[in-house]
Protein backbone atom coordinates (compact mmCIF):
# COMPACT_ATOMS: atom_id res chain seq x y z
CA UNK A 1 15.37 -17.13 32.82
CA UNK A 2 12.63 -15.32 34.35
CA UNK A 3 11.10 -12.92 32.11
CA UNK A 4 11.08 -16.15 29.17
CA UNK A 5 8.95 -18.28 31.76
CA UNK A 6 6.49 -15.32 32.57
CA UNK A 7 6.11 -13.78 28.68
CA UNK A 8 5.34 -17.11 27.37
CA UNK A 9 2.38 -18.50 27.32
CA UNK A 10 2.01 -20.26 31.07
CA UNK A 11 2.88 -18.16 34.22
CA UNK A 12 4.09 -19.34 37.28
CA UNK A 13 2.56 -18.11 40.59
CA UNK A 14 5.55 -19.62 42.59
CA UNK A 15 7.93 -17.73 40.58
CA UNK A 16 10.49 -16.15 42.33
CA UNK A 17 9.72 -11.97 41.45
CA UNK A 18 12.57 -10.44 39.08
CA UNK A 19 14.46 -7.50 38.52
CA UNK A 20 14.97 -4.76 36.14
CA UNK A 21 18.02 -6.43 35.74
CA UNK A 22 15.79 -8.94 34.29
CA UNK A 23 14.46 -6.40 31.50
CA UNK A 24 17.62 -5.88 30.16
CA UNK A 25 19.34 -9.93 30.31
CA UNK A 26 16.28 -10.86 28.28
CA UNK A 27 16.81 -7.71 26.43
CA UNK A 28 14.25 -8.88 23.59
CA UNK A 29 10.51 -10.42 22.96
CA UNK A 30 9.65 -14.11 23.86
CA UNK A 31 12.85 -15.70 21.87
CA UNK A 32 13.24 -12.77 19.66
CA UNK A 33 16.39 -10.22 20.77
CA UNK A 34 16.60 -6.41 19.94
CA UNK A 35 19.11 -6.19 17.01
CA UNK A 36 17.70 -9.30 15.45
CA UNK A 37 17.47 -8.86 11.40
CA UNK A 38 13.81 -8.87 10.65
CA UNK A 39 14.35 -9.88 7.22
CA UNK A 40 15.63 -12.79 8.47
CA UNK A 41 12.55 -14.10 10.96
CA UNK A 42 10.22 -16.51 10.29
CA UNK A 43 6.66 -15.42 9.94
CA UNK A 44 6.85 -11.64 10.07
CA UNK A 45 4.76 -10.32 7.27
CA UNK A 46 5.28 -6.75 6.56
CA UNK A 47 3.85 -4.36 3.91
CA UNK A 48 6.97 -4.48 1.36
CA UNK A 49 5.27 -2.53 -1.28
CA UNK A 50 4.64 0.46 0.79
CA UNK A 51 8.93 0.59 0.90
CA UNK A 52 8.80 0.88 -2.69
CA UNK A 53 6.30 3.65 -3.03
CA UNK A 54 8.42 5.31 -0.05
CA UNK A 55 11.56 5.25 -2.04
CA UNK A 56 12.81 2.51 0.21
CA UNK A 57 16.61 3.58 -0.26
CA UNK A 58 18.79 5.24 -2.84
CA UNK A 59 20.01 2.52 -4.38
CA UNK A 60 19.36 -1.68 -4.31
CA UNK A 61 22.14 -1.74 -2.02
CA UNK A 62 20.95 0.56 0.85
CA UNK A 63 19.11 -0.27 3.42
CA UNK A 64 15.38 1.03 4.14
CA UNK A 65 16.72 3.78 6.36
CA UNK A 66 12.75 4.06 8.21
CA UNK A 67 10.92 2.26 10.35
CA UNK A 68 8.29 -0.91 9.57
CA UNK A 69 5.99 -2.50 11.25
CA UNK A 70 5.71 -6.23 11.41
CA UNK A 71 2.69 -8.95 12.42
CA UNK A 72 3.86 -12.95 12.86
CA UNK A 73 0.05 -14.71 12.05
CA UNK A 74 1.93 -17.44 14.19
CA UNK A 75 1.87 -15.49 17.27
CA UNK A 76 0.65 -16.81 20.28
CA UNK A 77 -1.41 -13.75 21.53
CA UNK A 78 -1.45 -14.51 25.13
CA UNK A 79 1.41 -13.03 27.74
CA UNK A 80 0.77 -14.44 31.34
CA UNK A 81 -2.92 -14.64 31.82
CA UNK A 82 -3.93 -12.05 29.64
CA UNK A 83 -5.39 -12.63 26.01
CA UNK A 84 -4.05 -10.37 23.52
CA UNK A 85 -5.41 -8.95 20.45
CA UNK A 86 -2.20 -8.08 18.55
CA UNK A 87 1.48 -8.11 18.74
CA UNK A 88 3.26 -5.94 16.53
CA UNK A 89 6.82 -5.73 15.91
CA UNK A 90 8.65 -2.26 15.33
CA UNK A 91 11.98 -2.37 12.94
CA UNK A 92 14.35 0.73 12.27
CA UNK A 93 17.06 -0.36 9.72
CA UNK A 94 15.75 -3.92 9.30
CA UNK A 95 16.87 -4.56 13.02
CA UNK A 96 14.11 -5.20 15.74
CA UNK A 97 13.68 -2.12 17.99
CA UNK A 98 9.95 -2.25 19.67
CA UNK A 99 7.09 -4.83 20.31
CA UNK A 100 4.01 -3.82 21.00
CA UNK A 101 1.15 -5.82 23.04
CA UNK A 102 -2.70 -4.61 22.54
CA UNK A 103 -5.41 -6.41 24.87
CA UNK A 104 -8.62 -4.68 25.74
CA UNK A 105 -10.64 -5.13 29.05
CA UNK A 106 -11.32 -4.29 32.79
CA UNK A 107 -9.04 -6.71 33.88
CA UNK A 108 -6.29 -6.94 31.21
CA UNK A 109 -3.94 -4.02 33.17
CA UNK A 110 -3.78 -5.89 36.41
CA UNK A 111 -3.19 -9.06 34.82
CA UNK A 112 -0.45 -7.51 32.73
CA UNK A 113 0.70 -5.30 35.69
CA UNK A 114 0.78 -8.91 37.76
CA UNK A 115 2.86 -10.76 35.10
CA UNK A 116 5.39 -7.89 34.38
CA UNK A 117 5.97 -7.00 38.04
CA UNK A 118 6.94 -10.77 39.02
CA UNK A 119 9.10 -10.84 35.54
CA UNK A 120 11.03 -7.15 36.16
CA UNK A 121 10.37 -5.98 40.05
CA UNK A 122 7.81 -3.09 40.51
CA UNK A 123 7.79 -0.17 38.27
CA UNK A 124 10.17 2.73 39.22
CA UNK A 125 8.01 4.94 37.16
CA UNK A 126 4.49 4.58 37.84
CA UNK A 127 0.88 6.72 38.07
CA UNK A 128 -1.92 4.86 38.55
CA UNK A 129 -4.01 7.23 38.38
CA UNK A 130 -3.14 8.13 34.89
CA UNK A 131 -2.42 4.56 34.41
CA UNK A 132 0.71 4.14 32.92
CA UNK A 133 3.58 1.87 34.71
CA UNK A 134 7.24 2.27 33.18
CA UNK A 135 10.51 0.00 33.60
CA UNK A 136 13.53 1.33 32.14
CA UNK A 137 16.72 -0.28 32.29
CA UNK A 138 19.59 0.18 30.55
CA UNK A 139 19.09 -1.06 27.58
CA UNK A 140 15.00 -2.12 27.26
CA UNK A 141 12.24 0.03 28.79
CA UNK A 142 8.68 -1.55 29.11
CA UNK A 143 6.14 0.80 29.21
CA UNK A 144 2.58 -0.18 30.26
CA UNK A 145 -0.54 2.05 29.72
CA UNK A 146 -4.74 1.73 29.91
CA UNK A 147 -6.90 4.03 28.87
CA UNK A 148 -9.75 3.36 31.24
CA UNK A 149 -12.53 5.08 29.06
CA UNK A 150 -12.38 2.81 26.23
CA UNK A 151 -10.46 -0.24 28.65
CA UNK A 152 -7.45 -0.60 25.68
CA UNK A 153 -4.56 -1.54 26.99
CA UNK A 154 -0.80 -1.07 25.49
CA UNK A 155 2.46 -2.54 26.42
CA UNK A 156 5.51 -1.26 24.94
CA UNK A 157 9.01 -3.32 24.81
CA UNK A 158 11.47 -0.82 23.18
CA UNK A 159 15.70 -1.39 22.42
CA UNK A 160 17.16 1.62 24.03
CA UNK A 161 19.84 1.77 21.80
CA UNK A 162 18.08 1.72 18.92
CA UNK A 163 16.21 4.76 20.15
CA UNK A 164 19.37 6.36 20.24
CA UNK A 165 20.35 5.49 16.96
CA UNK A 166 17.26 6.69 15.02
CA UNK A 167 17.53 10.28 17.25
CA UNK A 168 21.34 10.03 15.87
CA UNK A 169 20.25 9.46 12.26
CA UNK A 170 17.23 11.74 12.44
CA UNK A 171 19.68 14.87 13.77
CA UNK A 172 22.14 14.06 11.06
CA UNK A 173 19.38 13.85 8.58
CA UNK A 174 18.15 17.31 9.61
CA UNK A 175 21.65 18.51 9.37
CA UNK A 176 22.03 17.23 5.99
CA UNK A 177 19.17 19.31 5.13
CA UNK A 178 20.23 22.75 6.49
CA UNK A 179 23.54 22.12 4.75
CA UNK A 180 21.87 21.26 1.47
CA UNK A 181 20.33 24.75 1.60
């Protein structure tokens, strides 16, 4: 599988270049898929406490409705060629919806530009200028962005479906509230 060869740690330069189609098989970080239960994988470390100041649920039952934001200390923080400084993981309803990739330097949006281009194909969506570069398929987008003053650069791996279920529960929430009126 393509895009598991190029996001891990080694990247081939004879690999064959991939597809969008690619984005969505995968459909996940590394060995991690969208959906997965972060409650149930090893090494995330999240801030539990701030879920019980939040009110995290009704009842000991229900679910933490929000989103949380997860770190692994195990991470490997390197993607292709390109060092990282953080990976963070993005759960809505204790189910994996987003990683995010942070690197800084000159070089760090080529190199990232380099290894997700062979993984998924060229962008569809792209602006160098601005420099941001997006893939969407159907079910996973990747967006990639650097902010040439300041040389930070951001890579965004994002469950499509779970974007549509939070805009789902977040519509029905605000209906909830205009009816409680």
């Amino acid at each position: 599988m393509i895009p598991l060869l190029i996001l891990s740690s080694s990247l081939s330069l004879a690999a064959k270049e991939g597809s969008l189609k690619d984005l969505d098989k995968h459909a996940g970080f590394r060995e991690l898929p969208f959906g997965a239960k972060c409650d149930e994988i090893d090494g995330f470390k999240g801030n539990k406490q701030a879920l019980k100041v939040a009110g995290a649920g009704r009842t000991d039952k229900e679910p933490y409705m929000g989103m949380v934001q997860y770190r692994n200390p195990d991470d490997e923080l390197v993607i292709g060629s390109t060092a990282l400084l953080d990976v963070a993981y993005t759960c809505y309803r204790d189910r994996l919806m987003s990683v995010q990739l942070l690197t800084w330097g000159p070089r760090a949006a080529d190199d990232l530009l380099y290894t997700f281009t062979t993984a998924f194909g060229g962008p569809p969506m792209a602006d160098a200028d601005l420099g941001t570069w997006r893939w969407e398929g159907k079910k996973v987008s990747l967006e990639l962005a650097h902010d040439r003053p300041t040389d930070a650069v951001t890579a965004v791996f994002t469950s499509l479906p779970a974007v549509e279920q939070k805009r789902a529960d977040d519509v029905a929430l605000r209906r909830s509230a205009v009816e409680d009126l």
